[in-house]
C-alpha atoms as a PDB file:
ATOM      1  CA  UNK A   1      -3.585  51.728-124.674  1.00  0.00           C
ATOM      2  CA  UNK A   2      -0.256  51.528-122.941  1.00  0.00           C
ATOM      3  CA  UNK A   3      -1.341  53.480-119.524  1.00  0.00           C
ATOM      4  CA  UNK A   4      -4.415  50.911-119.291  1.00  0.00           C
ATOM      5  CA  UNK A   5      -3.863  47.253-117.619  1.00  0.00           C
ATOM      6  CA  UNK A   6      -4.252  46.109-121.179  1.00  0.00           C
ATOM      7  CA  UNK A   7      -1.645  45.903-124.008  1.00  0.00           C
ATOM      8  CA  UNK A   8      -2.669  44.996-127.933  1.00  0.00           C
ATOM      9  CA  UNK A   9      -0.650  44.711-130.875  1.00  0.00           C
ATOM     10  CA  UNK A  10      -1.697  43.443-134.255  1.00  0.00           C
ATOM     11  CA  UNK A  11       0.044  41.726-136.506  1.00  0.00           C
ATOM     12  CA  UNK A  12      -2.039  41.808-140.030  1.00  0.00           C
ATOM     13  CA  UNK A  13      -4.981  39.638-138.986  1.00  0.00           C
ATOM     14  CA  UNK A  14      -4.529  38.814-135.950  1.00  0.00           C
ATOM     15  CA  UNK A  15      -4.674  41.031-132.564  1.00  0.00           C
ATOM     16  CA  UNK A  16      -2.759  39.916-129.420  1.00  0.00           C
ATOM     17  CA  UNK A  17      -4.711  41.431-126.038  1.00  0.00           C
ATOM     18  CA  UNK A  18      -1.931  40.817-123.075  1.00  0.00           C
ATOM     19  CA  UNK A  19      -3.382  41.468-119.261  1.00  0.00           C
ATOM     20  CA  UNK A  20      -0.714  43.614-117.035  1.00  0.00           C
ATOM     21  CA  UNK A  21      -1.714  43.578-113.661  1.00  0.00           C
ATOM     22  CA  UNK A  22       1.284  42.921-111.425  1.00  0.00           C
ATOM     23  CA  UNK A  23       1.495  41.014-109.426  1.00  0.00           C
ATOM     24  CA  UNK A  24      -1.187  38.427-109.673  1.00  0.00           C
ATOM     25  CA  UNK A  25      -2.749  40.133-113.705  1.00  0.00           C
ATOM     26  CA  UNK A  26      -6.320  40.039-111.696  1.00  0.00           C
ATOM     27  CA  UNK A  27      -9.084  41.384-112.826  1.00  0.00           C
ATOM     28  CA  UNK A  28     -10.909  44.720-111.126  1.00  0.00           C
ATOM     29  CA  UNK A  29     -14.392  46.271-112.433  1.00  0.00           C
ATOM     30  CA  UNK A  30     -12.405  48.933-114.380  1.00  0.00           C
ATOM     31  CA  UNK A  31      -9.928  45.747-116.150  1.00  0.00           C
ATOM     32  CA  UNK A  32     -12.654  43.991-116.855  1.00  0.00           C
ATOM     33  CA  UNK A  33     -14.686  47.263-119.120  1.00  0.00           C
ATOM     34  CA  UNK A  34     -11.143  47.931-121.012  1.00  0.00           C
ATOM     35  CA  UNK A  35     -11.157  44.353-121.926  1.00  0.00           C
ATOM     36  CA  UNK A  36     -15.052  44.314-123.461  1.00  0.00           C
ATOM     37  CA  UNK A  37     -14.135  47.129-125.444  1.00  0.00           C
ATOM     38  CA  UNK A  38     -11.222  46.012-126.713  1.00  0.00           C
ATOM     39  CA  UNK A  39     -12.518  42.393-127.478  1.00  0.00           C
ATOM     40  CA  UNK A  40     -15.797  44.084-128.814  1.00  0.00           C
ATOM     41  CA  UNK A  41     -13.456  46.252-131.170  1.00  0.00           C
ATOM     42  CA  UNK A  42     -12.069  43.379-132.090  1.00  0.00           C
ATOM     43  CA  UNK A  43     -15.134  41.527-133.126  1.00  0.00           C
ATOM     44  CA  UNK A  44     -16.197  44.672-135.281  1.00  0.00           C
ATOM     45  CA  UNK A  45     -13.682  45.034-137.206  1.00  0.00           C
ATOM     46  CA  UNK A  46     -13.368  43.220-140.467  1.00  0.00           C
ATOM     47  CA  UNK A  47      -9.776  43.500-140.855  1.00  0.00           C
ATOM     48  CA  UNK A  48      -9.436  41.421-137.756  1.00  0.00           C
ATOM     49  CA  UNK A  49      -9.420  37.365-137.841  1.00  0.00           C
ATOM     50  CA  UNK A  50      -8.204  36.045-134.836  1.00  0.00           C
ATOM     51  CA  UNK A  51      -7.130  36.941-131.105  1.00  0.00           C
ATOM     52  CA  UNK A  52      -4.531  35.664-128.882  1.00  0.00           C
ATOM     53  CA  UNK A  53      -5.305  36.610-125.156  1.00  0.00           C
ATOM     54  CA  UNK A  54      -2.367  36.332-122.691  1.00  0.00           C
ATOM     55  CA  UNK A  55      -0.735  37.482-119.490  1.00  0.00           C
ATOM     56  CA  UNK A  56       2.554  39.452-118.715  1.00  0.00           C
ATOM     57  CA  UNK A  57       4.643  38.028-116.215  1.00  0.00           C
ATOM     58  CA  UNK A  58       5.893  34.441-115.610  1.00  0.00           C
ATOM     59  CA  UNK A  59       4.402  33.777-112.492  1.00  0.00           C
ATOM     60  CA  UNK A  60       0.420  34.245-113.130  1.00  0.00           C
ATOM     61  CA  UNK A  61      -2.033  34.299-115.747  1.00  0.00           C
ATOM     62  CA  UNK A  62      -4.797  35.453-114.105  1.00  0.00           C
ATOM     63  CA  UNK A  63      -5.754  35.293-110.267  1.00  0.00           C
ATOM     64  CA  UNK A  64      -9.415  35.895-111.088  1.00  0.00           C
ATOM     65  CA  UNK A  65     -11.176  38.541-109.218  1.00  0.00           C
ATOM     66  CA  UNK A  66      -9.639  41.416-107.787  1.00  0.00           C
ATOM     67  CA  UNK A  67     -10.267  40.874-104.021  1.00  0.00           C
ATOM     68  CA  UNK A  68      -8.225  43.568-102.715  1.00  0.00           C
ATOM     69  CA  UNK A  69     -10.669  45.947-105.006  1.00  0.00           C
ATOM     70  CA  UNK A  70     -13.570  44.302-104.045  1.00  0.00           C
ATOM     71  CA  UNK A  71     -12.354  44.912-100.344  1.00  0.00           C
ATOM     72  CA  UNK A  72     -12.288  48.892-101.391  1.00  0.00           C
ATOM     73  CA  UNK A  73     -15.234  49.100-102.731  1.00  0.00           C
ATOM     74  CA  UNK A  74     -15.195  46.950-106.265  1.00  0.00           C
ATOM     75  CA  UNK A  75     -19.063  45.104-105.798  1.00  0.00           C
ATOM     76  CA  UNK A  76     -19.227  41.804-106.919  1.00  0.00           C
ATOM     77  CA  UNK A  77     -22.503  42.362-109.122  1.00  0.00           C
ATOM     78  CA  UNK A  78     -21.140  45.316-110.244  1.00  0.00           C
ATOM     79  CA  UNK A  79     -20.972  46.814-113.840  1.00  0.00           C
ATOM     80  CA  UNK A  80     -18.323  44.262-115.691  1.00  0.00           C
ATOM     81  CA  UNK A  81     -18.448  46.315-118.847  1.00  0.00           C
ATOM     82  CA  UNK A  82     -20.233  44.881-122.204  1.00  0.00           C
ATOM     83  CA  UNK A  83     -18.423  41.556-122.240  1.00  0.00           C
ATOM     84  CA  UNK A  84     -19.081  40.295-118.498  1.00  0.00           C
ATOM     85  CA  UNK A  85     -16.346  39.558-116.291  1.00  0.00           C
ATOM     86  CA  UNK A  86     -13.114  39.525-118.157  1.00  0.00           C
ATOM     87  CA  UNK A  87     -14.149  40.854-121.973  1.00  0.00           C
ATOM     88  CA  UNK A  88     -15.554  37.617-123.314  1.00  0.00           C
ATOM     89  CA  UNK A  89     -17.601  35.448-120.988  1.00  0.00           C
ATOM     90  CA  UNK A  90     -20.863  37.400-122.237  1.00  0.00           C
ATOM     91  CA  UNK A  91     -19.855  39.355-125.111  1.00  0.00           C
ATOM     92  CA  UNK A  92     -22.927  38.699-127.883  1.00  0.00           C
ATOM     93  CA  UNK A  93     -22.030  37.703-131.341  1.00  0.00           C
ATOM     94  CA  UNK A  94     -18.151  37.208-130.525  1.00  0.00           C
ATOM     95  CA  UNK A  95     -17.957  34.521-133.458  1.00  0.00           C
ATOM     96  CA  UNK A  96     -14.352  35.335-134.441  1.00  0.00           C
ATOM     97  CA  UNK A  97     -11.800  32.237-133.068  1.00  0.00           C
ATOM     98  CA  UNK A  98      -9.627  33.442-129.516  1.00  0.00           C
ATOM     99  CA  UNK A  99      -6.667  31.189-128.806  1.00  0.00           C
ATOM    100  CA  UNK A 100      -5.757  31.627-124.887  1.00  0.00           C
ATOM    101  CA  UNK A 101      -1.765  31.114-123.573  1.00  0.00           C
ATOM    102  CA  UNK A 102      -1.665  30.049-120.529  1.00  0.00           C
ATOM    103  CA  UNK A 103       1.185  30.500-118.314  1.00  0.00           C
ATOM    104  CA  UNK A 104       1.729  29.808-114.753  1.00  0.00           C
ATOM    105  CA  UNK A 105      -1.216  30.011-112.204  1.00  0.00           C
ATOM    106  CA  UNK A 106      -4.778  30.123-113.793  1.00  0.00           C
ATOM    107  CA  UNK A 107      -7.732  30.187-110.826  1.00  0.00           C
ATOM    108  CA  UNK A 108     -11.212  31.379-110.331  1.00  0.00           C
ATOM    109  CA  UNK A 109     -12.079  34.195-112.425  1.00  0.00           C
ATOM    110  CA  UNK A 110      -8.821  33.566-114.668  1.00  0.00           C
ATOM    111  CA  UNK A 111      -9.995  30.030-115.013  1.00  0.00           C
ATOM    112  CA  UNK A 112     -13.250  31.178-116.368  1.00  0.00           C
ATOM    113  CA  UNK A 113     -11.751  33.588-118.723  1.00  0.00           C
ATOM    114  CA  UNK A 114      -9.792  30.464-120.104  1.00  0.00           C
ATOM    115  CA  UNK A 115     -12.659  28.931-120.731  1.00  0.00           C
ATOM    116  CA  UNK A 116     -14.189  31.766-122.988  1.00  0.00           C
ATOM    117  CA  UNK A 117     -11.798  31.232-125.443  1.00  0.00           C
ATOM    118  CA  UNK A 118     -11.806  28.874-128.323  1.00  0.00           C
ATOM    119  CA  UNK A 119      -8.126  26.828-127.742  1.00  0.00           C
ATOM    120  CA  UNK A 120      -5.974  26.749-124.687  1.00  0.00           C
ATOM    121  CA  UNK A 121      -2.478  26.415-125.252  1.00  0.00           C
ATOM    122  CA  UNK A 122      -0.463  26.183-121.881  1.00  0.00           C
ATOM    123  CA  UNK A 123       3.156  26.431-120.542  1.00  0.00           C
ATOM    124  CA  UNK A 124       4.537  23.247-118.707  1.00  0.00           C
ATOM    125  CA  UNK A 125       4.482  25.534-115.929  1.00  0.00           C
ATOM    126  CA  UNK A 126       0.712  26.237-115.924  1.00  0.00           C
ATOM    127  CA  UNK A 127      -1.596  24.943-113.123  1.00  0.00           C
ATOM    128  CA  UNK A 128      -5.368  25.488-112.698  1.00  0.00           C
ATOM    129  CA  UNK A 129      -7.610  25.255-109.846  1.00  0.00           C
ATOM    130  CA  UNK A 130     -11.642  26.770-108.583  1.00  0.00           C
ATOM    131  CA  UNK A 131     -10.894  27.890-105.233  1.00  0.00           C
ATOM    132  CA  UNK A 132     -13.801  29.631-104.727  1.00  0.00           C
ATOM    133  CA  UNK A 133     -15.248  26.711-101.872  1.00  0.00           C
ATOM    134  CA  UNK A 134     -12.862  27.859 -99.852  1.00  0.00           C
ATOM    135  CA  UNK A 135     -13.669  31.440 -99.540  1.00  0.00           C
ATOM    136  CA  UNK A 136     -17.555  30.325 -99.698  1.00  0.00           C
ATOM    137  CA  UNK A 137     -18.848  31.194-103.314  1.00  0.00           C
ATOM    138  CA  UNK A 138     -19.682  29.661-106.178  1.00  0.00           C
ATOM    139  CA  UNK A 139     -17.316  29.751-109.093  1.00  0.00           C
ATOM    140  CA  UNK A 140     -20.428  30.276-111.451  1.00  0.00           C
ATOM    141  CA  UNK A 141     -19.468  30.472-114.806  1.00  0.00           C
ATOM    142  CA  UNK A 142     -16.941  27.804-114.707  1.00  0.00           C
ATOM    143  CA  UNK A 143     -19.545  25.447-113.150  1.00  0.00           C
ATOM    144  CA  UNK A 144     -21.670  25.902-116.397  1.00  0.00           C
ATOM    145  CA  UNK A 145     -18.520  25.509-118.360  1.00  0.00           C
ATOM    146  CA  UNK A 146     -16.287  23.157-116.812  1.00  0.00           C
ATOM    147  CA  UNK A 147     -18.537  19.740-116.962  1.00  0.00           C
ATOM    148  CA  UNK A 148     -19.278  20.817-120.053  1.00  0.00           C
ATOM    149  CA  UNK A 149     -15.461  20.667-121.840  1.00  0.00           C
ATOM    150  CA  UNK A 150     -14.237  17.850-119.203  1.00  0.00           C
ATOM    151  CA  UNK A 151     -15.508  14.595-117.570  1.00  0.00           C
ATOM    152  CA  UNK A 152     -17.905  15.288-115.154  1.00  0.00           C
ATOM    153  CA  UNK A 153     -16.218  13.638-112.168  1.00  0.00           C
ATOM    154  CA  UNK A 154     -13.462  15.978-112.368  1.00  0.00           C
ATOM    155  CA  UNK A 155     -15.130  18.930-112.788  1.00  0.00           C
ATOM    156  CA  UNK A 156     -16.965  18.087-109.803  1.00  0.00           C
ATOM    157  CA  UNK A 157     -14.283  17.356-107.874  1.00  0.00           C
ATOM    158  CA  UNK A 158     -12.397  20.665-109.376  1.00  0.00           C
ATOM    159  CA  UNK A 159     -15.627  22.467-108.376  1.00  0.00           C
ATOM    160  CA  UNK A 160     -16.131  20.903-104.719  1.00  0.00           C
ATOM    161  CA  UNK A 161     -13.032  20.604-103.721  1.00  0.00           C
ATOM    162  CA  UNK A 162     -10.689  23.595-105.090  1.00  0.00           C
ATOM    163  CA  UNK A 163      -7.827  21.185-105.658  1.00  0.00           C
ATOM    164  CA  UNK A 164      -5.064  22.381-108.252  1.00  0.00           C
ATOM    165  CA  UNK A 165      -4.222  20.387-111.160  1.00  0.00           C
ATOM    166  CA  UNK A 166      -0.877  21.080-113.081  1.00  0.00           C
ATOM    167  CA  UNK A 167      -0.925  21.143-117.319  1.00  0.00           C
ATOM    168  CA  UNK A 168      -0.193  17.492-117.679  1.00  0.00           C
ATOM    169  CA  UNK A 169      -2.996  16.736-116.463  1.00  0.00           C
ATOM    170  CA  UNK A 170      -5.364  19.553-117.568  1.00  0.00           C
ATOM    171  CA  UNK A 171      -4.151  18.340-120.781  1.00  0.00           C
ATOM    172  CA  UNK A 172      -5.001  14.653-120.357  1.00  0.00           C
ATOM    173  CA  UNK A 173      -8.429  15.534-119.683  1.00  0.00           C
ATOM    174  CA  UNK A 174      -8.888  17.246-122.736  1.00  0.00           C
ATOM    175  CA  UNK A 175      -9.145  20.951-121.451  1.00  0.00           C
ATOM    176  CA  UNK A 176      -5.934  21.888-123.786  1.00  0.00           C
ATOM    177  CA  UNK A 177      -5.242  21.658-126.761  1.00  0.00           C
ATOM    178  CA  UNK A 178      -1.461  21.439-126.561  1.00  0.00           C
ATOM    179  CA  UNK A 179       1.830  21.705-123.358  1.00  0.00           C
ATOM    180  CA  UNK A 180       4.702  23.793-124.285  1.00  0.00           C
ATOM    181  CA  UNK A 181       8.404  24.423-122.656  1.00  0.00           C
ATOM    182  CA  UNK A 182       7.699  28.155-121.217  1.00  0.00           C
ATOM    183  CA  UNK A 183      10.132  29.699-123.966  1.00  0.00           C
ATOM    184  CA  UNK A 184       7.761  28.261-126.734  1.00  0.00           C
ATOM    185  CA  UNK A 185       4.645  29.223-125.487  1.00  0.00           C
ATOM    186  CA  UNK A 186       4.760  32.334-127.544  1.00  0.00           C
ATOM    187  CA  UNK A 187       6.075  31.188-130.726  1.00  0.00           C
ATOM    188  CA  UNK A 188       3.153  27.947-130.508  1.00  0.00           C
ATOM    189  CA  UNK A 189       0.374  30.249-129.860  1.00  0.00           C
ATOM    190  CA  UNK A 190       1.208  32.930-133.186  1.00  0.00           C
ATOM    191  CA  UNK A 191       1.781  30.088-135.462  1.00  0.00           C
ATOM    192  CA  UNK A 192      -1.384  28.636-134.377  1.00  0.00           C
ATOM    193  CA  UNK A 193      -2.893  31.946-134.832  1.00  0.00           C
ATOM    194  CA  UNK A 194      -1.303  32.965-137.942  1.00  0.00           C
ATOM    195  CA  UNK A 195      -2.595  29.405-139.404  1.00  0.00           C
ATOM    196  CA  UNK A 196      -6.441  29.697-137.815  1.00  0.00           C
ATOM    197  CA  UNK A 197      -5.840  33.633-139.578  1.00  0.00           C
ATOM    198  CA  UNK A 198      -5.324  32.097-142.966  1.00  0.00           C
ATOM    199  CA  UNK A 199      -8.551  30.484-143.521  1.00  0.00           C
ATOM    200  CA  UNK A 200     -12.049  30.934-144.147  1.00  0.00           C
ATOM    201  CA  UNK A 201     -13.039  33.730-141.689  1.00  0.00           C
ATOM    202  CA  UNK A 202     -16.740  33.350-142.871  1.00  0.00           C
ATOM    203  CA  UNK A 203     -17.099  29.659-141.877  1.00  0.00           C
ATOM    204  CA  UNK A 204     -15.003  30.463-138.713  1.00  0.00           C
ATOM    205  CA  UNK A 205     -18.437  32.947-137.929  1.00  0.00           C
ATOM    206  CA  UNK A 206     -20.419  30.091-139.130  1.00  0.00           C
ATOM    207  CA  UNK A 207     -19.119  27.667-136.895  1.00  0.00           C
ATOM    208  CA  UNK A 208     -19.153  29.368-133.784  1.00  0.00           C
ATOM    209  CA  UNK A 209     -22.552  30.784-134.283  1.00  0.00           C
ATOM    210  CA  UNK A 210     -23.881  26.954-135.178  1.00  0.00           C
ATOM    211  CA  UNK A 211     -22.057  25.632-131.729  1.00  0.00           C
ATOM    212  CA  UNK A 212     -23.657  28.007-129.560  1.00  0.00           C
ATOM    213  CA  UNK A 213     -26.639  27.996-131.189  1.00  0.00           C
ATOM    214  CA  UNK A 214     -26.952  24.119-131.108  1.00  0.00           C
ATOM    215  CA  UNK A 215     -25.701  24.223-127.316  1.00  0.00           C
ATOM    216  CA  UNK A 216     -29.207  23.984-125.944  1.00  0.00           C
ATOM    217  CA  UNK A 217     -30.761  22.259-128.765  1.00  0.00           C
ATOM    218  CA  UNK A 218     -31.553  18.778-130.294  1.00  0.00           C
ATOM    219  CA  UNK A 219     -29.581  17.590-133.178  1.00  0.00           C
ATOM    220  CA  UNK A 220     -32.683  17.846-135.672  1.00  0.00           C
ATOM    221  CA  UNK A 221     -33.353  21.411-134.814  1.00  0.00           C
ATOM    222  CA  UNK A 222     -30.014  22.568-134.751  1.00  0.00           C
ATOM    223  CA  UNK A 223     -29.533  20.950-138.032  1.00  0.00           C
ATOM    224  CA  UNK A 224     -32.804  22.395-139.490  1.00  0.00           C
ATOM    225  CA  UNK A 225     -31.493  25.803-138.678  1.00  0.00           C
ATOM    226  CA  UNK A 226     -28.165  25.140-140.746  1.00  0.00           C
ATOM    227  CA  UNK A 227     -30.315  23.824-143.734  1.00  0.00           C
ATOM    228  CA  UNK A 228     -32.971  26.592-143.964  1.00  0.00           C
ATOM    229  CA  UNK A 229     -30.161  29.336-143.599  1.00  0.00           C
ATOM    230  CA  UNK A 230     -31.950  30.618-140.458  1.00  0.00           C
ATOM    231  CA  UNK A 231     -28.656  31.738-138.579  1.00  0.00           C
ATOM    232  CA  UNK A 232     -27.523  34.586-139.982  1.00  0.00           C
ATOM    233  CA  UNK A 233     -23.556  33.606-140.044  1.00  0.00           C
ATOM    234  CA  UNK A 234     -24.289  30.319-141.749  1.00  0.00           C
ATOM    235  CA  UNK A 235     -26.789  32.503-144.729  1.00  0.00           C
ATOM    236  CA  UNK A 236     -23.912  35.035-145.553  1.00  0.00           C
ATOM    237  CA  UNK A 237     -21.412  32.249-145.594  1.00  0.00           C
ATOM    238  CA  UNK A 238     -23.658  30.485-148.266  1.00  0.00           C
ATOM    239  CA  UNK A 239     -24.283  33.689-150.198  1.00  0.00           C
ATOM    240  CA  UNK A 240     -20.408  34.526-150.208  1.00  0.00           C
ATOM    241  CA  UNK A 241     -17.860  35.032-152.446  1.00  0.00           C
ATOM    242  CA  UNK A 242     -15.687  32.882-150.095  1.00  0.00           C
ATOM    243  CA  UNK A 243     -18.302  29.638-150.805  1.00  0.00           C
ATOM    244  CA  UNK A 244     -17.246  30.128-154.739  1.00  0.00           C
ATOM    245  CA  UNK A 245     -14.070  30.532-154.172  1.00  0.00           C
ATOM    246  CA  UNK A 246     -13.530  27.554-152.478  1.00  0.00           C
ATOM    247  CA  UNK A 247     -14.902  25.361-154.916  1.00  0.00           C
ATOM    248  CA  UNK A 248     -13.181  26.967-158.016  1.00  0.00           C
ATOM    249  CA  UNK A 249      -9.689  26.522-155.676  1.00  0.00           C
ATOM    250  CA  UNK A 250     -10.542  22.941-155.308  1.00  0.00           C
ATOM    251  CA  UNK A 251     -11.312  22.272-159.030  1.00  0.00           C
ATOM    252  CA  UNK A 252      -8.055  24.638-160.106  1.00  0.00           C
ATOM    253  CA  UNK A 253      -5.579  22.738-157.693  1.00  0.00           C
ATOM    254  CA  UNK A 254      -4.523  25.838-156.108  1.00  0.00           C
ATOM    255  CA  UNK A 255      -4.696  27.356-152.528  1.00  0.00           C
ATOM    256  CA  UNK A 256      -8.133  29.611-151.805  1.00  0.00           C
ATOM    257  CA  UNK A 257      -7.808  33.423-151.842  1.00  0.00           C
ATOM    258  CA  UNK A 258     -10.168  33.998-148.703  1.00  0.00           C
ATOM    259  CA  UNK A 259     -11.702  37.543-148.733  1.00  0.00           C
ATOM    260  CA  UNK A 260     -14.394  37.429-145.517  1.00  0.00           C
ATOM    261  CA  UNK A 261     -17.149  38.092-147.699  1.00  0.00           C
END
């Protein structure tokens, strides 16, 4: 893929997706389509644990939507590609764990594909912002997100406002999991990954599957569905060679061989 906006590399387990759009990394319809196939690629194949999604550059993560392609033509509604905008926001079954690096400006659109993954990490030089009042839209996905991972207030006032916010804060709020010097960012994120790639990847399904199952849902239901085996993650999990080896590794005093099945 190196004449496409998109760079991968794998490294056993775990596949790094970096976005190369100079010089803001934002996304256009034809981006966002090579990013659902490669994320959907990802989530098929069983050799694959874990992704890391990241942005050349130093400057920008991700600007968001493409407004100089929209201005040639690019339609707002128009055909995202199998994952929505960005590869992830509406990609079905995606129940593999995506760890997101952060570095330097994150807005609009690139703020909402943040907030598909699973962890943010974040440089110290980070900042993140919904400017999307001031050009008169709605920043839609991120206002179903946003109030949902942060206080409401300032979600709100991210929302009706535009303001900025810088990693320190972002972080205080709970929207990150951890702030980095800009020369670790790299190094944090793959030894987060390479840890998250170590373990179970069948409760890793499970999990993620159960969350966005129980989203909508009241705790008695949700947890009927986990009992009864009615989700289809949490039934193979149960079924697995994974469950019994976990047990026997317990009882034996040794670390678990984890197979994914």
């Amino acid at each position: 893929m190196t004449e496409t906006p998109i760079k991968t590399r794998r490294e056993g387990a775990i596949l790094e997706v970096t976005l190369d759009r100079p010089k803001a990394n934002a996304i256009d319809l034809v981006t966002s389509r090579v990013m659902g196939e490669v994320f959907r690629d990802f989530r098929d194949d069983p050799e694959l644990r874990v992704a890391i999604l990241r942005a050349a550059g130093d400057r920008f993560f991700c600007a968001g939507w493409d407004l100089k392609a929209a201005n040639d033509g690019d339609a707002v509604d128009g055909d995202y590609g199998i994952g929505g905008f960005g590869g992830l926001q509406e990609l079905p079954q995606m129940n593999k764990p995506v760890i997101c690096a952060v570095n330097g400006i994150c807005c609009g659109g690139g703020f909402e594909l943040a907030l598909s993954c699973d962890l943010i990490v974040a440089s110290e030089t980070a900042s993140f912002a919904l400017p999307e009042i001031r050009s008169g839209t709605v920043a839609d996905a991120a206002s179903i997100k946003l109030p949902k991972r942060i206080p409401y207030h300032v979600a709100m006032d991210m929302l009706l406002t535009g303001r900025w916010i810088d990693a320190a804060e972002a972080h205080r709020w709970g929207l990150l999991r951890e702030v980095v010097a800009p020369e670790k960012l790299e190094e944090t994120v793959w030894e987060l990954a390479r840890l998250i790639a170590s373990g179970p990847p069948l409760v890793y399904a499970a999990i993620k599957e159960v969350v966005r199952d129980a989203e909508d849902s009241k705790f008695q239901d949700a947890l009927n569905r986990i009992t009864k085996r009615q989700l289809a993650t949490v039934d193979r999990l149960y079924s697995s060679e994974d469950q019994l080896e976990g047990a026997r590794a317990f009882a034996e005093k040794r670390d678990p061989v984890w197979k994914g099945r």
